[in-house]
Protein backbone atom coordinates (compact mmCIF):
# COMPACT_ATOMS: atom_id res chain seq x y z
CA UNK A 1 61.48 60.71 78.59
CA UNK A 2 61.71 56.99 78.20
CA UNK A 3 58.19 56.62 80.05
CA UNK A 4 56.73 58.97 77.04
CA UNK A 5 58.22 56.87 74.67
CA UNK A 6 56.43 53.24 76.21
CA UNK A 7 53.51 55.29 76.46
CA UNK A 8 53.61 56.13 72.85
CA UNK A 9 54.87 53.03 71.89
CA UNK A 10 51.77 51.05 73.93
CA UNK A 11 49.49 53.44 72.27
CA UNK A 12 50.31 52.77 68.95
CA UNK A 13 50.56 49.25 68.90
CA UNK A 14 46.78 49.02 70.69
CA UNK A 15 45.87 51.10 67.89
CA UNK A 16 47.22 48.28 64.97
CA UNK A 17 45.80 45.96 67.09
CA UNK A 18 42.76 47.33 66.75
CA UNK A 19 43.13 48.14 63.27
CA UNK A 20 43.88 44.23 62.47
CA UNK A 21 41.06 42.83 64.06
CA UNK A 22 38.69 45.17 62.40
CA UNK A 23 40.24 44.16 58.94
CA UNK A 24 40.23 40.37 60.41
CA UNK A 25 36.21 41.00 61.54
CA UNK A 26 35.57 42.53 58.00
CA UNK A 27 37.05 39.22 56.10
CA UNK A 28 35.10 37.03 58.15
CA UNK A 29 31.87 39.00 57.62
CA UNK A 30 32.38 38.73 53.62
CA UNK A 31 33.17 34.75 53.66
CA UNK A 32 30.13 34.67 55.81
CA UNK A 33 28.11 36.48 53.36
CA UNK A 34 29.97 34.23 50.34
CA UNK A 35 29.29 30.99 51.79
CA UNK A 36 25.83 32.24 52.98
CA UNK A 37 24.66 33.17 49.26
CA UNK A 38 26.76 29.82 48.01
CA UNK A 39 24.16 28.11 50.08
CA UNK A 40 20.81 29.67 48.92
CA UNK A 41 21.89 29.16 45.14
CA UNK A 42 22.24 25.62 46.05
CA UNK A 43 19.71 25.65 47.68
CA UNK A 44 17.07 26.73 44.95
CA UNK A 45 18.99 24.60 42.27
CA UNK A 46 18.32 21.98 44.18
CA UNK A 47 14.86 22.63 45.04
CA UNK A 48 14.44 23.32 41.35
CA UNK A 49 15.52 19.86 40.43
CA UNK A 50 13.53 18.27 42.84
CA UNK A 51 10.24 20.23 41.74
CA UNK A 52 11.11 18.90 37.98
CA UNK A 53 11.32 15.24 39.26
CA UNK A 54 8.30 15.47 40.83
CA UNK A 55 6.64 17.25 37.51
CA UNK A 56 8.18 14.64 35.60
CA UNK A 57 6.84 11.80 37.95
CA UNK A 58 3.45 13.14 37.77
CA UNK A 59 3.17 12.64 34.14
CA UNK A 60 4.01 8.96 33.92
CA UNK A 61 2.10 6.47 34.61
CA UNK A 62 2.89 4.15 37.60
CA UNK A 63 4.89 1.22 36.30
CA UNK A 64 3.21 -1.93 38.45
CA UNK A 65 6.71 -3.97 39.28
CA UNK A 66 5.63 -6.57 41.41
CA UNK A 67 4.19 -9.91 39.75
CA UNK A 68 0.98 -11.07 39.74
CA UNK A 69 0.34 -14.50 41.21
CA UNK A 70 -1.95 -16.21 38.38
C-alpha cells in the first residue's frame, strides 16, 4: 500500500513540475515578445529621427567654419 502511495505521490508532483515550467516557458515567451516589440518601436522612432535630421540637413546650406587665410 505504501509503494502505491510514493507512486502516486511521484506522479503527481512530476505532473506540477511539469505544469510550472510550462507556465515558467509561457512568461518567458511573452517578455520575449514585449521586449522584442519594445525594440522595433525604438527602433523606427529612432530611425525616424534620424531620417528628419538628415531632411533637415539637406535643406541648409553648408555653414563654411574654418577661416580664410587673407
Amino acid at each position: 500500500m505504501s509503494m502505491n502511495i510514493d507512486e502516486a505521490r511521484r506522479r503527481a508532483e512530476a505532473l506540477f513540475k511539469k505544469e510550472q515550467q510550462s507556465r515558467e516557458a509561457q512568461q518567458a515567451t511573452a517578455e520575449y515578445q514585449a521586449e522584442l516589440q519594445a525594440t522595433r518601436e525604438k527602433t523606427e522612432r529612432l530611425r525616424a529621427l534620424r531620417l528628419a535630421r538628415d531632411a533637415a540637413n539637406k535643406k541648409m546650406p553648408p555653414t563654411n567654419t574654418t577661416k580664410g587665410a587673407a
